[in-house]
C-alpha atoms as a PDB file:
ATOM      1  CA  UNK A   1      11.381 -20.876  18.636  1.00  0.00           C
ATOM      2  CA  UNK A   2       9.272 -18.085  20.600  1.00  0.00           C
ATOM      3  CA  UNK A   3       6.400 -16.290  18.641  1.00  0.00           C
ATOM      4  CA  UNK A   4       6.290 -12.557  19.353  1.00  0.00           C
ATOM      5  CA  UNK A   5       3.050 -11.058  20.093  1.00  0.00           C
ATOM      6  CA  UNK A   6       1.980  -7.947  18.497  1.00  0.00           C
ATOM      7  CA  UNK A   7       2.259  -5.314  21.035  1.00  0.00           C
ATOM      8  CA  UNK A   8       5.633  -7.258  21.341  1.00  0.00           C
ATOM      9  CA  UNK A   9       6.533  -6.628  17.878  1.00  0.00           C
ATOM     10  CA  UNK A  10       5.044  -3.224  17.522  1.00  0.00           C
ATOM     11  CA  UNK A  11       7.868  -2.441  20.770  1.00  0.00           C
ATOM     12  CA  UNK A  12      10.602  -4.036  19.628  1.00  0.00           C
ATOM     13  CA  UNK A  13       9.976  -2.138  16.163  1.00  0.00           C
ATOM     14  CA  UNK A  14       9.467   1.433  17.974  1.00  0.00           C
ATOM     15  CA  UNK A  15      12.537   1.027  19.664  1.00  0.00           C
ATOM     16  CA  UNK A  16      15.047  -0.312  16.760  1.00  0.00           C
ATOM     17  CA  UNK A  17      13.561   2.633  14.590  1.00  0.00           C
ATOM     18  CA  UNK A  18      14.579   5.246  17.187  1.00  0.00           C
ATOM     19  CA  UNK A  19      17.088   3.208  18.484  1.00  0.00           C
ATOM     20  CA  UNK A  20      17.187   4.803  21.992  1.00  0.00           C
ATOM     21  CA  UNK A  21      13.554   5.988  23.115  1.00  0.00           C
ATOM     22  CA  UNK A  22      12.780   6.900  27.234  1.00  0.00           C
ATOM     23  CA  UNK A  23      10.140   4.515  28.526  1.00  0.00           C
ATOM     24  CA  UNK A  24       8.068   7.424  29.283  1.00  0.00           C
ATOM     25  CA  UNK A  25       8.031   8.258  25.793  1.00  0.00           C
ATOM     26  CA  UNK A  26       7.436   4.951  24.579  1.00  0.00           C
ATOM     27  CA  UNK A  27       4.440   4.776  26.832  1.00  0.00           C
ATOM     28  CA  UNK A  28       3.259   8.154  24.896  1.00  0.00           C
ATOM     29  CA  UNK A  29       3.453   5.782  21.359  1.00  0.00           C
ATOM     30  CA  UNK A  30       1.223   3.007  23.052  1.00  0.00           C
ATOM     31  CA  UNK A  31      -2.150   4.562  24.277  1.00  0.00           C
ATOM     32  CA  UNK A  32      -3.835   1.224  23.496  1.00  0.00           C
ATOM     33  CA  UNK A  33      -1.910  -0.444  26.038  1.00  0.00           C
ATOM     34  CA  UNK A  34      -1.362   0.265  29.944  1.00  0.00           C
ATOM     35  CA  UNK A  35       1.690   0.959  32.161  1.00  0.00           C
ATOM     36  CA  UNK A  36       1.897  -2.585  33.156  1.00  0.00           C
ATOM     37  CA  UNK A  37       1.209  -4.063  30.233  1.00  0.00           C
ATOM     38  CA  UNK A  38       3.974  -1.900  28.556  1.00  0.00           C
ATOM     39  CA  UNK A  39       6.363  -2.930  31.421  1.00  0.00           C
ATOM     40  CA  UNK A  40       5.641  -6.715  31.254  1.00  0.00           C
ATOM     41  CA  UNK A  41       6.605  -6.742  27.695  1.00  0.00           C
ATOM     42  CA  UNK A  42       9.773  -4.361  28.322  1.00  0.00           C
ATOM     43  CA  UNK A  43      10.929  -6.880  30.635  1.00  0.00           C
ATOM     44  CA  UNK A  44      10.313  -9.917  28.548  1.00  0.00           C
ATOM     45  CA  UNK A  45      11.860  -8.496  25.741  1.00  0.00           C
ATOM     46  CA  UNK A  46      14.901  -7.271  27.959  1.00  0.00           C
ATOM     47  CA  UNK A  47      15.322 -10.857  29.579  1.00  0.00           C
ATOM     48  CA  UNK A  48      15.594 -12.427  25.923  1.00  0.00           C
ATOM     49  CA  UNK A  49      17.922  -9.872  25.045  1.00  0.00           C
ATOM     50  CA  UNK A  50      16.179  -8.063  22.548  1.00  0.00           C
ATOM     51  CA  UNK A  51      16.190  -4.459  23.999  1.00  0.00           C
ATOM     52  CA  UNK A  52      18.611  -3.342  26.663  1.00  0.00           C
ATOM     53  CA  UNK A  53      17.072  -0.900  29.635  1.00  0.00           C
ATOM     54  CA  UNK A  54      19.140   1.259  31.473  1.00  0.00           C
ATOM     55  CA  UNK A  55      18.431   3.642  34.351  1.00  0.00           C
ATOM     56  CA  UNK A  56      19.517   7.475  33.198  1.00  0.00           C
ATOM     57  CA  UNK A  57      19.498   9.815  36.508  1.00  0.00           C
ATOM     58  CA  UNK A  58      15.274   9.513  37.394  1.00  0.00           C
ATOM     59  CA  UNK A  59      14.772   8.004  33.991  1.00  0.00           C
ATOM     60  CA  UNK A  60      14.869   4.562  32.002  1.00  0.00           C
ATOM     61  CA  UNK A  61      16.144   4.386  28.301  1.00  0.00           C
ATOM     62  CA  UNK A  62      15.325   1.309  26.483  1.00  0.00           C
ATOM     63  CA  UNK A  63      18.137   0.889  23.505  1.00  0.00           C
ATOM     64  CA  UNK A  64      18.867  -2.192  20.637  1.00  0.00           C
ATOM     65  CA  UNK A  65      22.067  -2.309  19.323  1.00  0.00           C
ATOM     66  CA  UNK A  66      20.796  -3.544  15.587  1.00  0.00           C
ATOM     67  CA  UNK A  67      23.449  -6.306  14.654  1.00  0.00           C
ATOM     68  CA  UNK A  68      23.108  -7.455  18.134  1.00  0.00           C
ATOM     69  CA  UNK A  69      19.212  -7.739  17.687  1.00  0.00           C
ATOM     70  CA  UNK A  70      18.928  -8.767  14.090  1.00  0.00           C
ATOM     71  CA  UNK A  71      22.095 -11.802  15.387  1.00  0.00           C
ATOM     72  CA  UNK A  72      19.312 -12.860  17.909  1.00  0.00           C
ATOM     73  CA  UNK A  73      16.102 -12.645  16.112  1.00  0.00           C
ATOM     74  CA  UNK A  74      17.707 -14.570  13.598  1.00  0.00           C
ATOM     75  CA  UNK A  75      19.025 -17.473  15.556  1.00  0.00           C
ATOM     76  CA  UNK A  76      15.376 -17.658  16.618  1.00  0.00           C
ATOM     77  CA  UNK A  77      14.060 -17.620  13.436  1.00  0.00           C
ATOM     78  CA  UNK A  78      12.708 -14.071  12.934  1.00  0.00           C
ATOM     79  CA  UNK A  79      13.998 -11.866  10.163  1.00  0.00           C
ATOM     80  CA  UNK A  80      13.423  -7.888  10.543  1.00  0.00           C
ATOM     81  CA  UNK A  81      12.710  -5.589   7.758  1.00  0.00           C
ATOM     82  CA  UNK A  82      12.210  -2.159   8.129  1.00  0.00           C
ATOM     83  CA  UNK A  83       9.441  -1.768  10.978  1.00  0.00           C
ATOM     84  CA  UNK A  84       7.847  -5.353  10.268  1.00  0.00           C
ATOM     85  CA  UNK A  85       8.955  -8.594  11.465  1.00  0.00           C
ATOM     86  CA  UNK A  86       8.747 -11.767  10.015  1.00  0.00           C
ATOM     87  CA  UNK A  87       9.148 -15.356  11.811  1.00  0.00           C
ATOM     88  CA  UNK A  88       8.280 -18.995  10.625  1.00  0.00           C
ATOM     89  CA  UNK A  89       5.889 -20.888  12.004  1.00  0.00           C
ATOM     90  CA  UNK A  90       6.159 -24.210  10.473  1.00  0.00           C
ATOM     91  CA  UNK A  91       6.504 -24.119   6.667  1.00  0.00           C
ATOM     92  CA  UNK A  92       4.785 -20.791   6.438  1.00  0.00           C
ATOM     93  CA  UNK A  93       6.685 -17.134   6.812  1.00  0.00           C
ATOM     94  CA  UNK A  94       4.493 -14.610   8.852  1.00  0.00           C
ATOM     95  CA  UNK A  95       4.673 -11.121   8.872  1.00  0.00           C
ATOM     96  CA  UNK A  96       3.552  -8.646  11.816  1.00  0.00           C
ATOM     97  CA  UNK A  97       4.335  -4.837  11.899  1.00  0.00           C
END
């Protein structure tokens, strides 16, 4: 089982509540963090399957299909609620929005 980080988390949750957001625009929502940062964890989550990027004309759209993502997260142990995720580490259930 992999443990999402936060800024992971806070991603993933950005993009399932929009459900299709521009990666320009998602870089607006995360100030904290920089373009590389952003784009390292865009990629990670895109390799696992968890968001899907696409190239639109100059522009990339990062989209999750929500039974496709809520199948995955839950064959790897995380559950989704609203904006907050939850995954078990252990015997304990921990919850990060």
């Amino acid at each position: 089982m992999s443990i999402m980080t936060q800024a992971e988390v806070t991603i993933f949750a950005i993009v399932q509540e929009r459900r299709h957001i521009l990666l320009e625009q998602l870089l607006a929502c995360l100030p904290e963090l920089t373009w590389n940062q952003v784009f390292t964890i865009v990629d990670g989550l895109s390799r696992r399957g968890l968001v899907c990027l696409r190239q639109r004309g100059f522009e990339y759209e990062l989209r999750t299909p929500p039974s496709y993502a809520r199948r995955i997260l839950s064959a790897r142990g995380y559950t989704l609620s609203g904006s907050i995720c939850f995954f078990r580490t252990g015997s304990m259930m921990v919850a990060m929005a």
